[in-house]
Protein backbone atom coordinates (compact mmCIF):
# COMPACT_ATOMS: atom_id res chain seq x y z
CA UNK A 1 73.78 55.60 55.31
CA UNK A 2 77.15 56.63 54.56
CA UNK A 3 78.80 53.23 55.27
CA UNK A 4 77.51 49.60 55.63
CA UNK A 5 76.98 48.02 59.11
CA UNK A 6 78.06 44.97 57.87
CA UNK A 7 81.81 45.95 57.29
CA UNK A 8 82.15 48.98 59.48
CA UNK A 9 81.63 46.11 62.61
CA UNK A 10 83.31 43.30 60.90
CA UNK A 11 85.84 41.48 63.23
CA UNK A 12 89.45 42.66 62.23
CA UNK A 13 90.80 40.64 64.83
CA UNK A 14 90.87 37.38 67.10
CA UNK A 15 89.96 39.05 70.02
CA UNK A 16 86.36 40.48 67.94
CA UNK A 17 85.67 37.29 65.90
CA UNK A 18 83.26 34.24 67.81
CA UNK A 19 84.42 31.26 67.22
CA UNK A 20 81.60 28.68 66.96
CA UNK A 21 84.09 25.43 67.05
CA UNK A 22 87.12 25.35 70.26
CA UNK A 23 89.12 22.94 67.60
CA UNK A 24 89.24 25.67 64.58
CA UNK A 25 90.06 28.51 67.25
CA UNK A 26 93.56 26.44 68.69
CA UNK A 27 94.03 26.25 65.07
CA UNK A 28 94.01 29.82 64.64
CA UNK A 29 96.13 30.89 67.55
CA UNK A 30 98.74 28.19 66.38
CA UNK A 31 98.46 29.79 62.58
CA UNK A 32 98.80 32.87 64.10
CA UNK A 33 101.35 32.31 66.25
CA UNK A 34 103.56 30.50 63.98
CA UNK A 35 102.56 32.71 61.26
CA UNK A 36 101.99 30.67 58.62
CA UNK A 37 98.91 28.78 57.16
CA UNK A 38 98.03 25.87 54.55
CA UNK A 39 95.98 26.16 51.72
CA UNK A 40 92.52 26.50 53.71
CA UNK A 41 88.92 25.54 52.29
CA UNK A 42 86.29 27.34 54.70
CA UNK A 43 82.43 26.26 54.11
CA UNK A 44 79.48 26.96 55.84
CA UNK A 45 75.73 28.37 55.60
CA UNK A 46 75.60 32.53 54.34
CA UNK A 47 76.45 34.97 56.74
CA UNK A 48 78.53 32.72 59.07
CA UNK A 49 81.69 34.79 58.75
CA UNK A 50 83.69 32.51 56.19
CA UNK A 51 85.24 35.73 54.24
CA UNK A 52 85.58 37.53 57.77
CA UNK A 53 87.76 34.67 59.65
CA UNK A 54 89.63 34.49 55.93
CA UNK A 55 90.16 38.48 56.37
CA UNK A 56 90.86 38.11 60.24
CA UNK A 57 93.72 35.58 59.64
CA UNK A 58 95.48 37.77 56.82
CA UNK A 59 95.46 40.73 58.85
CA UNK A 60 96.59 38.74 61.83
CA UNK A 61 99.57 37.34 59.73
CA UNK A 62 100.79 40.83 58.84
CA UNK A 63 100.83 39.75 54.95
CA UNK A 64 101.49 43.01 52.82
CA UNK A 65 98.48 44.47 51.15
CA UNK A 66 100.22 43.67 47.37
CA UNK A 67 100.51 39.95 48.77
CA UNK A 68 96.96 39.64 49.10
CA UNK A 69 94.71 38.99 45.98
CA UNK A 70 90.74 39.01 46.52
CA UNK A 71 88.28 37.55 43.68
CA UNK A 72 85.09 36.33 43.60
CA UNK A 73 84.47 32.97 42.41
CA UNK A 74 81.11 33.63 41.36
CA UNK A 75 81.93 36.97 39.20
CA UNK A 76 85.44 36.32 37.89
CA UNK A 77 86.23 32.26 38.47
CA UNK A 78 83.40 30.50 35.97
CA UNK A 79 86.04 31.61 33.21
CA UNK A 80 89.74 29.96 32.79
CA UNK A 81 91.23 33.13 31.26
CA UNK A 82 91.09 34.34 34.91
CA UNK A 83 93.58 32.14 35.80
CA UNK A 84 96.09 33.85 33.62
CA UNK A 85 95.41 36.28 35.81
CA UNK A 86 96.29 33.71 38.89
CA UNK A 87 99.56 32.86 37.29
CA UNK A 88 100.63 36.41 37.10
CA UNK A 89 100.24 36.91 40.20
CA UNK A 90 101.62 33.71 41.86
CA UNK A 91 104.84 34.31 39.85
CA UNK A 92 105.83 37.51 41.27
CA UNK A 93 107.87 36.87 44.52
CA UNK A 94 105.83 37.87 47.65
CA UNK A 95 106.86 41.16 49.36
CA UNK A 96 106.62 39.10 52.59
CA UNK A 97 106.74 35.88 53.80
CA UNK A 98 104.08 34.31 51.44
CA UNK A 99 101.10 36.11 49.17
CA UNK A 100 97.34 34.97 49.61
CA UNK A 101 94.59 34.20 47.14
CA UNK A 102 91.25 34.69 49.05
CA UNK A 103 88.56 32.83 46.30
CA UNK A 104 85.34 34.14 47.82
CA UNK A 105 82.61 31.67 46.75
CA UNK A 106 85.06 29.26 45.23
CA UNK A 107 81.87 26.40 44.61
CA UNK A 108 81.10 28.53 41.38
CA UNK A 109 84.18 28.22 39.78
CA UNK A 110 83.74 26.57 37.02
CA UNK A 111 85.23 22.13 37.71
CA UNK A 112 86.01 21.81 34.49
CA UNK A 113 88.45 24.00 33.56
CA UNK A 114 89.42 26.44 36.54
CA UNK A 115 89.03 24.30 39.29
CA UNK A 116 91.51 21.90 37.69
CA UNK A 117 94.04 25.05 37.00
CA UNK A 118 94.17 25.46 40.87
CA UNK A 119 94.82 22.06 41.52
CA UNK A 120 98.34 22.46 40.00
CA UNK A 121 98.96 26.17 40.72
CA UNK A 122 98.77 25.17 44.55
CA UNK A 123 101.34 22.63 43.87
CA UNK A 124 103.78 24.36 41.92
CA UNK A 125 104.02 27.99 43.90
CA UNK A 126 103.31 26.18 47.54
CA UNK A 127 106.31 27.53 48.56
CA UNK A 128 105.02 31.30 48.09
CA UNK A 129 101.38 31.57 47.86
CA UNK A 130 98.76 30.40 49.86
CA UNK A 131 94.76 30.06 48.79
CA UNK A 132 92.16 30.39 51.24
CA UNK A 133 88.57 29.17 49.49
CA UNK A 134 85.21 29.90 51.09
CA UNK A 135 81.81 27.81 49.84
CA UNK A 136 78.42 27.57 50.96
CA UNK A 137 78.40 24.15 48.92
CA UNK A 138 81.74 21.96 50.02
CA UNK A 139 80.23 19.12 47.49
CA UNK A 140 80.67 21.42 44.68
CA UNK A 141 84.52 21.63 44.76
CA UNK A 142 86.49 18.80 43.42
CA UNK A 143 87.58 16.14 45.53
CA UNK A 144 91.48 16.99 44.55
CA UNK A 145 91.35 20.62 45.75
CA UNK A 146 89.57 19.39 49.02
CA UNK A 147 92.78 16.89 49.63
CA UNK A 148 94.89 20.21 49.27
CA UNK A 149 93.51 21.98 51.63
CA UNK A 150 92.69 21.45 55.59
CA UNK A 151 88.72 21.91 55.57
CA UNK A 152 86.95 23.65 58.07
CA UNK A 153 83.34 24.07 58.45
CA UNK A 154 81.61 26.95 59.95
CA UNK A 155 79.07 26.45 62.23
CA UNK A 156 76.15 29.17 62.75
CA UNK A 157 76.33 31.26 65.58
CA UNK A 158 74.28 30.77 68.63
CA UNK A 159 70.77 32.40 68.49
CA UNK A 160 71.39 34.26 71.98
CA UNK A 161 75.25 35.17 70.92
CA UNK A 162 73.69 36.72 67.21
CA UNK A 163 71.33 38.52 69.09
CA UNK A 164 73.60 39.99 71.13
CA UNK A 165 76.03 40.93 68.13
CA UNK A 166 73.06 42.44 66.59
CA UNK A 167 72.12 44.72 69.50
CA UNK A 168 75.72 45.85 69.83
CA UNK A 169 75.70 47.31 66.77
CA UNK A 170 72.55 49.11 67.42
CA UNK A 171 73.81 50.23 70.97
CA UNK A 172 76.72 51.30 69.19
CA UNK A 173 74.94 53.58 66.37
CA UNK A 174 72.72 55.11 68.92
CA UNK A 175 69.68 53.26 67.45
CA UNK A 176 66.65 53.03 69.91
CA UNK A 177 64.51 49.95 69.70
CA UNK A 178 62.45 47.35 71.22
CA UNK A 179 63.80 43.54 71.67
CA UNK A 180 60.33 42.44 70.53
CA UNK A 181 61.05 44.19 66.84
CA UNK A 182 64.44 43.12 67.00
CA UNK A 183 63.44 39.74 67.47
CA UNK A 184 61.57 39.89 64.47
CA UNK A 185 64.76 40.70 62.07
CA UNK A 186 66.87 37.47 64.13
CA UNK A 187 63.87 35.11 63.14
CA UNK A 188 64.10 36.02 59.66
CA UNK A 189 67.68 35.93 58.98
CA UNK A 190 69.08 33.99 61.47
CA UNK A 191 71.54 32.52 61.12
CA UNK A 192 72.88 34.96 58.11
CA UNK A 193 74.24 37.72 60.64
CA UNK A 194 74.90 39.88 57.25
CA UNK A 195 71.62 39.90 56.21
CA UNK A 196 70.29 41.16 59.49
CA UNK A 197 72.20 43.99 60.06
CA UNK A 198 71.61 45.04 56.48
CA UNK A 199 68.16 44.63 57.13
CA UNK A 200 68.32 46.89 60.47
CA UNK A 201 69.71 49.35 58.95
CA UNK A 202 67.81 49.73 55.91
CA UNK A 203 64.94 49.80 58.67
């Protein structure tokens, strides 16, 4: 098992990724084509591809690699001397056109003291940095980051369109099964596509 499932077939562009919602995929193309973005706020259940549309668009808007700065709300964001490290980083002047925080999990960062932080560091470096915020919990983050950001909620895939996303990936590793086992794994993890296909291939 030399490399995870999960991110050796994760969408890398527009063309790969399912939209579940016409409305947020217009919005895409026009982000894309205009490349540029505001600060987003992406929620939805585990496993709906939040972090992989948030990945899809930065790769799509050709931001350098040093623009881009990934963190975990749940790990690194319950603490506000991380946000010295935010500030450091939004000061610089972006190689490109703009840089991009990516807060995975941003309904763990802590609303009293970090969540407040942001709240002024997308105001005063909106010019040059743009944060993209996923949550499984949209009622956890304060009402004054939600107004500062264009909200989008992701909406579980279909149960025949997972299915089929999980057999791929099967077809693809040479993996021989049956649809009744397979059917199994999409009943217990549906709709968390990441959680299947780390089940399958554990299995």
């Amino acid at each position: 098992m030399k490399e995870l499932w999960v991110e050796k077939y994760r969408p890398g562009t527009m063309a790969d990724y399912v939209f579940t919602d016409a409305t947020l995929k217009q919005q895409v193309e026009t982000w894309v084509r205009e490349k540029s973005i505001p600060h987003l706020l992406l929620s939805g259940s585990p496993g709906t591809g939040k972090t992989t549309l948030a990945k899809m668009l930065i790769a799509e808007l050709d931001i350098d690699e040093y623009d881009v700065l990934f963190s975990n709300g749940s790990k690194e964001g319950r603490k506000i001397e991380w946000v010295d490290k935010l500030i450091n980083f939004c000061q610089t002047m972006p190689f490109g056109r703009f840089k991009i925080v990516l807060i995975d999990e941003a309904d763990f960062l802590n609303p009293n003291s970090v969540q407040p932080a942001l709240r002024s560091l997308m105001e005063d470096y909106s010019e040059t940095v743009r944060f993209i915020m996923t949550c499984n919990y949209p009622n956890k983050i304060l009402p004054a980051l939600h107004s500062r950001c264009q909200g989008f909620h992701i909406d579980k895939t279909d149960p025949t369109e997972f299915t089929a996303r999980a057999a791929t990936v099967l077809v693809a590793e040479n993996v021989e099964f049956d649809l009744d086992t397979l059917d199994s794994y999409i009943k217990a993890t549906y709709p968390d596509l990441r959680k299947c296909l780390n089940l399958v291939q554990m299995n």
